[in-house]
N, C-alpha and C. Protein backbone atom coordinates (compact mmCIF):
# COMPACT_ATOMS: atom_id res chain seq x y z
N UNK A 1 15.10 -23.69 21.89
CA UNK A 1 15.45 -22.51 21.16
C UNK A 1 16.40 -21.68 22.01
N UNK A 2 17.61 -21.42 21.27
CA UNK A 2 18.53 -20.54 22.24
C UNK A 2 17.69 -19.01 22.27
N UNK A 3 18.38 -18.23 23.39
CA UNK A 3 18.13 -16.76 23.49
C UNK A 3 18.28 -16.07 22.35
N UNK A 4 19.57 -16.58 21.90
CA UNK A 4 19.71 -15.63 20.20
C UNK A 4 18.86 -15.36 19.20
N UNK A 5 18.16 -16.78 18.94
CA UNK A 5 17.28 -16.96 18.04
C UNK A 5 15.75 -16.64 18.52
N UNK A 6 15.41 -16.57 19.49
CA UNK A 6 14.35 -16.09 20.36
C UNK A 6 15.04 -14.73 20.45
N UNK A 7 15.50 -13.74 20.52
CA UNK A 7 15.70 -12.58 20.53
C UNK A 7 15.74 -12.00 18.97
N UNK A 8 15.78 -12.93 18.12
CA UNK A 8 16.24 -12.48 16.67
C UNK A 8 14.54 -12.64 16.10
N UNK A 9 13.86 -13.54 16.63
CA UNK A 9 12.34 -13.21 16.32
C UNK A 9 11.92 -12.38 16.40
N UNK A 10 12.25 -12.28 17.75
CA UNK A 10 10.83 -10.95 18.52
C UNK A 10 11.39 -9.85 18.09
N UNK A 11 12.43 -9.59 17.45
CA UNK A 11 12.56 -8.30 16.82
C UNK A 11 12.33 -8.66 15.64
N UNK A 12 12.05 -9.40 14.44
CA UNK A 12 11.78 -9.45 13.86
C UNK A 12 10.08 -9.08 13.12
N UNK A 13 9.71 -9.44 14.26
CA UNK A 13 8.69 -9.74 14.48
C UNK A 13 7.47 -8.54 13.96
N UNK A 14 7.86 -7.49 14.41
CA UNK A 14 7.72 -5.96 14.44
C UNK A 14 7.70 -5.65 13.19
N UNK A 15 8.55 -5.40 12.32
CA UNK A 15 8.81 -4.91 10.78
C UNK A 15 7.75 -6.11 9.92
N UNK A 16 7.81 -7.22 10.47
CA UNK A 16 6.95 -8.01 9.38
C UNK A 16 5.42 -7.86 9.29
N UNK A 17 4.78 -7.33 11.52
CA UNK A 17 3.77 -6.99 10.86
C UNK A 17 3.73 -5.65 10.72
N UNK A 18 4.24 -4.77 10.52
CA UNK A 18 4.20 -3.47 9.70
C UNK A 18 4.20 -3.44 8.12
N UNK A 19 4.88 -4.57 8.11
CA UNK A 19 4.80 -4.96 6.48
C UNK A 19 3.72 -5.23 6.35
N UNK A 20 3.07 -6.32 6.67
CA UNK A 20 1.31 -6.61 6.30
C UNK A 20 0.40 -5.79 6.42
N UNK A 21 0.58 -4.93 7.32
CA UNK A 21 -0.26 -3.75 7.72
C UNK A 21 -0.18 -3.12 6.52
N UNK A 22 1.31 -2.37 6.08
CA UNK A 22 0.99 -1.50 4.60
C UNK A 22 0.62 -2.22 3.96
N UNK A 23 0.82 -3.48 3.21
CA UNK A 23 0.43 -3.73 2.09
C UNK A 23 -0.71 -4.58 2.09
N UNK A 24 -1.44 -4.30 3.15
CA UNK A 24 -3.03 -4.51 3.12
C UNK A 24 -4.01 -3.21 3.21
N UNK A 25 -3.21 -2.28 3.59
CA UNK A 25 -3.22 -1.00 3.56
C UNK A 25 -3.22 -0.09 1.74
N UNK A 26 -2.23 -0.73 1.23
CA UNK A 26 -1.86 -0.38 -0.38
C UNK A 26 -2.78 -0.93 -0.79
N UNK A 27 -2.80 -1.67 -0.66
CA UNK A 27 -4.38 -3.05 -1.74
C UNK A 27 -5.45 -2.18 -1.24
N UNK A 28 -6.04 -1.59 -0.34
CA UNK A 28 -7.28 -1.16 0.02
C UNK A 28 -7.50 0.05 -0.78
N UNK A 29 -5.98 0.98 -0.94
CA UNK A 29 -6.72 2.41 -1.33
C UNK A 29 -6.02 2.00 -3.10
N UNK A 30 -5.64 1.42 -3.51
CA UNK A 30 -5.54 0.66 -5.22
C UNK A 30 -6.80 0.59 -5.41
N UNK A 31 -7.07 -0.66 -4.70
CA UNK A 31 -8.70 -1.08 -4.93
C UNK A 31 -10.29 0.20 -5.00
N UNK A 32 -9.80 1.17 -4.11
CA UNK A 32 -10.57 1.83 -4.02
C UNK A 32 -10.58 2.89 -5.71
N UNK A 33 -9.07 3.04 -5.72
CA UNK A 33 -8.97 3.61 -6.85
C UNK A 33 -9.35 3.39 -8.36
N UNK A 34 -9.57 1.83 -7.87
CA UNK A 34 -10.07 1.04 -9.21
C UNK A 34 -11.65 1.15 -9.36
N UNK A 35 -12.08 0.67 -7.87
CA UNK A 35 -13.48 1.40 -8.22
C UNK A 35 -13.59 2.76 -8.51
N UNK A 36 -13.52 3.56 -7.97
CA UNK A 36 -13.20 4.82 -8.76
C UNK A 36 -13.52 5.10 -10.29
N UNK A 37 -12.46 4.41 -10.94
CA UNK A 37 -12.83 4.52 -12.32
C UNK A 37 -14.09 3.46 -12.96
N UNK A 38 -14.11 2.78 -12.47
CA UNK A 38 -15.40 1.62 -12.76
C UNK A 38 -16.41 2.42 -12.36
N UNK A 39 -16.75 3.04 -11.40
CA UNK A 39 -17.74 3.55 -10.68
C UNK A 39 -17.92 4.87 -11.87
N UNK A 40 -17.31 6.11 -11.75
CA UNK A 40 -17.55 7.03 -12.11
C UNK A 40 -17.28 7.61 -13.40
N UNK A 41 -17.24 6.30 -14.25
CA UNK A 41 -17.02 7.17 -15.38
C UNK A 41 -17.18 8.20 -16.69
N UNK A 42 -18.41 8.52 -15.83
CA UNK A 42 -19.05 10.31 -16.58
C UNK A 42 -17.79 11.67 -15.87
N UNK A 43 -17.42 11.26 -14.89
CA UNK A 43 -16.66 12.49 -14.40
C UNK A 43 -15.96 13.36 -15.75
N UNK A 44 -15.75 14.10 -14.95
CA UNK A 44 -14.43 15.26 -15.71
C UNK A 44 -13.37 15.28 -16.02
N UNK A 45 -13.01 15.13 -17.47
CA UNK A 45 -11.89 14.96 -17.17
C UNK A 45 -10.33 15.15 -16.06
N UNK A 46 -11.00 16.98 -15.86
CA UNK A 46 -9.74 17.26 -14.73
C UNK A 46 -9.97 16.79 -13.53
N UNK A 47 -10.92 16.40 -13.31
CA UNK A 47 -10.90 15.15 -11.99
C UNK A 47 -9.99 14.14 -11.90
N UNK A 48 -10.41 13.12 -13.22
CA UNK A 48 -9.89 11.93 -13.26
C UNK A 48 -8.19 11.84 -13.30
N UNK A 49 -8.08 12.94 -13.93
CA UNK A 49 -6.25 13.34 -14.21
C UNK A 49 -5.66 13.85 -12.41
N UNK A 50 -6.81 14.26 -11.95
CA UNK A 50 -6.19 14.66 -10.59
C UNK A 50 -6.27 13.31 -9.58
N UNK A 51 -6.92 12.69 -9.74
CA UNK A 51 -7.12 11.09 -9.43
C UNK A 51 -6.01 10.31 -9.44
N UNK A 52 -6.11 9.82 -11.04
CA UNK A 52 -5.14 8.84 -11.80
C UNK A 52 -3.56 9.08 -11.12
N UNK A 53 -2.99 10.00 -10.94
CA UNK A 53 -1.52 9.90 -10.59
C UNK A 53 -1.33 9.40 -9.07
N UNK A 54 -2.43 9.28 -8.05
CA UNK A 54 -2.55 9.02 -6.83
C UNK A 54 -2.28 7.81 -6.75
N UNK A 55 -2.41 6.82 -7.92
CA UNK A 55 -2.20 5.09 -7.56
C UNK A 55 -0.19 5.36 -7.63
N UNK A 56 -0.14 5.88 -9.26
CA UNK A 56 1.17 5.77 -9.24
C UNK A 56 2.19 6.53 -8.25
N UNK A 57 1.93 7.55 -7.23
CA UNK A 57 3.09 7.93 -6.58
C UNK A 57 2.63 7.08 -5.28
N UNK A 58 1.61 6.36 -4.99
CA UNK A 58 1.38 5.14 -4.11
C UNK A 58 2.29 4.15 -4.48
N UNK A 59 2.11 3.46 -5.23
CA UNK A 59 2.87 2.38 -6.21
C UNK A 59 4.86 2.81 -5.96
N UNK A 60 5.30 4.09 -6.57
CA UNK A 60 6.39 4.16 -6.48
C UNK A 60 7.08 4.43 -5.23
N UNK A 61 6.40 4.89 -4.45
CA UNK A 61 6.70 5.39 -2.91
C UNK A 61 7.16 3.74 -2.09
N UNK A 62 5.54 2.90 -2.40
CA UNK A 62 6.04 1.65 -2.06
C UNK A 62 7.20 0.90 -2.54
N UNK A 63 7.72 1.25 -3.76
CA UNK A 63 8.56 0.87 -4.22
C UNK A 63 9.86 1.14 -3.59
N UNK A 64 9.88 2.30 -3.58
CA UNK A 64 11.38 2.61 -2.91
C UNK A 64 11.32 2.71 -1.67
N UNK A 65 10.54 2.40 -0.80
CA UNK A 65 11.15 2.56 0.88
C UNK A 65 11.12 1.07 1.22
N UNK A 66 10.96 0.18 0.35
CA UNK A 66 12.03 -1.15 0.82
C UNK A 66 13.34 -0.79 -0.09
């Protein structure tokens, strides 16, 4: 393996596991959010409305910072 390509890893290397990190990170608090509604659903409505938008600006946030 030349230096180049051994230098082009190990920086690589970094961003990919930051990548796995969030999006094992995203799956955990989704998931949580899903129980959430499975779990509790006698709550209040103005709970659940203060809830519910937390997946989607998760969801779109992930979306746009790749």
């Amino acid at each position: 393996m030349s230096p180049e390509s051994a230098l082009a890893i190990s920086l690589a290397r970094g961003p990919l596991v930051g990548t796995f990190l969030g999006l094992i990170l995203y799956g955990v608090t989704c998931l949580q959010a899903f129980f959430y509604f499975q779990t509790y659903e006698d709550d209040r409505k103005g709970l659940k409305i203060t809830v519910c938008p937390l997946p989607v600006v998760w969801n779109s946030e992930r979306t746009y910072a790749n």
